[in-house]
Protein backbone atom coordinates (compact mmCIF):
# COMPACT_ATOMS: atom_id res chain seq x y z
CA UNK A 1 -158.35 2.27 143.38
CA UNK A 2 -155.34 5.03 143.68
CA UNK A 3 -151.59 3.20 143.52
CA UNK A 4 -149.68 4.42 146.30
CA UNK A 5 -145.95 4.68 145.24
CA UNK A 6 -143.20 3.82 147.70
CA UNK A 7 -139.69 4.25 147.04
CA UNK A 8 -136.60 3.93 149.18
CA UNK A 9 -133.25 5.77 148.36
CA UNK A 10 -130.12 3.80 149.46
CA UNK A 11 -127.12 5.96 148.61
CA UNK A 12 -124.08 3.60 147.80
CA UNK A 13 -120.61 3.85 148.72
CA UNK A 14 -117.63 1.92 147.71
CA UNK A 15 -115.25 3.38 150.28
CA UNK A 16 -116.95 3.20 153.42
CA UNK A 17 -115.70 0.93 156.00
CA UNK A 18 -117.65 -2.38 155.52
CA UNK A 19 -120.49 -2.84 157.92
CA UNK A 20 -120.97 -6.32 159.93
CA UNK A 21 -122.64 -7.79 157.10
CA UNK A 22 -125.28 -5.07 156.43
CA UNK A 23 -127.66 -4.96 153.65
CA UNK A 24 -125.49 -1.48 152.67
CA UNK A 25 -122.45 -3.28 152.27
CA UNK A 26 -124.43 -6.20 150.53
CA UNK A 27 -125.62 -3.83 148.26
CA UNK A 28 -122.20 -1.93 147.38
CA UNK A 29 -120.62 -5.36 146.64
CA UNK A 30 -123.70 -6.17 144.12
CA UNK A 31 -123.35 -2.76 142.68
CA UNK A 32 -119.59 -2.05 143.03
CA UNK A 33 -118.33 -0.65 139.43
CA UNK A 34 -114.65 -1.61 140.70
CA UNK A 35 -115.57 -5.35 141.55
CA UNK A 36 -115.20 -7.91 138.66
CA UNK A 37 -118.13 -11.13 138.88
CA UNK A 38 -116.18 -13.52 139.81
CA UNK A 39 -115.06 -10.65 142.53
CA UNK A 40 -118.39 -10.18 143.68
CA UNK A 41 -119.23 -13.83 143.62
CA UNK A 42 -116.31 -14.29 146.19
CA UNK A 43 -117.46 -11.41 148.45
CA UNK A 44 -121.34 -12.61 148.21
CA UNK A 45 -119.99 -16.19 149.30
CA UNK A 46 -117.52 -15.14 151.97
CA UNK A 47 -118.85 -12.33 153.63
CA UNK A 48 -122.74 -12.77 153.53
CA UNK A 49 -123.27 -16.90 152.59
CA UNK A 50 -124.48 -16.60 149.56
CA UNK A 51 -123.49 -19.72 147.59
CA UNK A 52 -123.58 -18.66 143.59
CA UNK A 53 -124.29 -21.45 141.70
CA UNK A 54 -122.44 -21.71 137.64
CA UNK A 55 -126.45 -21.05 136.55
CA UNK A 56 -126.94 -18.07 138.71
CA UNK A 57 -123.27 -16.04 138.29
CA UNK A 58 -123.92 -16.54 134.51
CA UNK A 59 -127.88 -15.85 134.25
CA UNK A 60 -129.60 -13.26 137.11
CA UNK A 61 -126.41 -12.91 139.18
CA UNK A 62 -124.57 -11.78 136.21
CA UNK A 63 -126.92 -9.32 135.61
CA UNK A 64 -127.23 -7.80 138.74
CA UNK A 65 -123.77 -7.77 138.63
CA UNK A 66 -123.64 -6.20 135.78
CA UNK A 67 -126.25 -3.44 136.79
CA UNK A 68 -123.88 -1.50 138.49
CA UNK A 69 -121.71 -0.72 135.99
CA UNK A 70 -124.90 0.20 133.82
CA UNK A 71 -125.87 2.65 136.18
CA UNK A 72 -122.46 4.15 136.35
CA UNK A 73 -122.28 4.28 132.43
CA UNK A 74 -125.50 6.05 132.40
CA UNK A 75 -124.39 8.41 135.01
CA UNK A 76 -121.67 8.95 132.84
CA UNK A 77 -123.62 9.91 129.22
CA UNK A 78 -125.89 12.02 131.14
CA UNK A 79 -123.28 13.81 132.78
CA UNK A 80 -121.57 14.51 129.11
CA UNK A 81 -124.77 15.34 127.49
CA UNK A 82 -125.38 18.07 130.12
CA UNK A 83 -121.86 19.44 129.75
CA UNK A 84 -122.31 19.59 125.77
CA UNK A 85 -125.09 20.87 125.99
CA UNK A 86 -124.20 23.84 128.76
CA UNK A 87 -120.87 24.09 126.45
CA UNK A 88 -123.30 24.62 123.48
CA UNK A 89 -125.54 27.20 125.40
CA UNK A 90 -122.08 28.99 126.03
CA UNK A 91 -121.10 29.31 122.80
CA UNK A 92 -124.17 30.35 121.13
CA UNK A 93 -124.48 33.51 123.72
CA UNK A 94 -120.96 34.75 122.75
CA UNK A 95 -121.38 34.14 119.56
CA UNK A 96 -124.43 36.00 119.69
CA UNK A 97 -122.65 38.79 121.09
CA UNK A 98 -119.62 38.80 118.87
CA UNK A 99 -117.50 37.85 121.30
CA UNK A 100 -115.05 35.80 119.20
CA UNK A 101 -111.98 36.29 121.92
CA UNK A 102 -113.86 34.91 124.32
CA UNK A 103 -114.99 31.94 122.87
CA UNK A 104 -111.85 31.41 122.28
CA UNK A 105 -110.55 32.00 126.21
CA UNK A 106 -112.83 30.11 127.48
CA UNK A 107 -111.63 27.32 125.18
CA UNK A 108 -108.40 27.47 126.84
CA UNK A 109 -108.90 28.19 129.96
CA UNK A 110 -110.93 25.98 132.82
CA UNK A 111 -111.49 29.05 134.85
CA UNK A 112 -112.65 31.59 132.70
CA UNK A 113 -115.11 29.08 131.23
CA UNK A 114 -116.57 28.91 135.00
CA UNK A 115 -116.57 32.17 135.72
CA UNK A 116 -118.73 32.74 131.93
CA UNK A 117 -121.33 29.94 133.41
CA UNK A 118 -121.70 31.38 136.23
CA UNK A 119 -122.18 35.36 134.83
CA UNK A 120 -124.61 33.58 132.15
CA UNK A 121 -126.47 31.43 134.40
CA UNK A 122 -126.04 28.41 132.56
C-alpha cells in the first residue's frame, strides 16, 4: 500500500496582532524565540486555559518550548554555512583570476561584494 504524505505549512509570526485565541497565535506563543518558559507558561494559562502542571513545564512542555528556539538556531547555522560557503565560492573565482585587489575590495566593502555575487552568479 502507497503512504500518502500530508503536510501543512503554518508560517509563524511574532509581531502580528494576536488573534482571539487562534491556533496561530497558540502556536507563536509555543514557538516564540523571544518568550522565556515560564513566559510561555503564563500566556498558555491566561490566554488559551491551558493549566501547565510542574511535570509538564519541566518534561514535554519544556521541550516544546524549547523547540522554537531550536528551530531558530538551526535557521541560524544554515544561514552561516551558506554565506561561508558563497564567501568561499567568491574567493576562489578571483583568486582564480588573479584578482588580488578585488578580493581585497570586496573584503571591505558590503556593496562591491554584492555587486561580485551577483556578476558571478553565486
Amino acid at each position: 500500500m502507497e503512504e500518502i504524505e500530508q503536510w501543512i505549512i503554518i508560517c509563524l509570526n511574532e509581531k502580528m496582532e494576536a488573534e482571539e485565541s487562534g491556533i496561530h497565535d497558540f502556536l507563536n506563543v509555543l514557538f516564540s524565540t523571544r518568550l522565556s518558559v515560564e513566559e510561555k507558561k503564563l500566556e498558555l494559562e491566561s490566554r488559551f486555559g491551558m493549566k501547565m502542571s510542574r511535570e509538564l513545564m519541566e518534561g514535554e512542555g519544556k521541550d516544546m518550548c524549547n523547540l522554537g528556539e531550536a528551530i531558530y538556531e538551526k535557521g541560524i547555522c544554515q544561514g552561516m554555512e551558506q554565506g561561508e560557503e558563497r564567501v568561499s565560492r567568491r574567493n576562489l573565482i578571483l583568486i582564480g583570476a588573479r584578482k588580488f585587489a578585488e578580493l581585497e575590495r570586496a573584503s571591505k566593502d558590503a556593496i562591491y561584494r554584492g555587486q561580485l555575487f551577483k556578476e558571478y552568479g553565486i
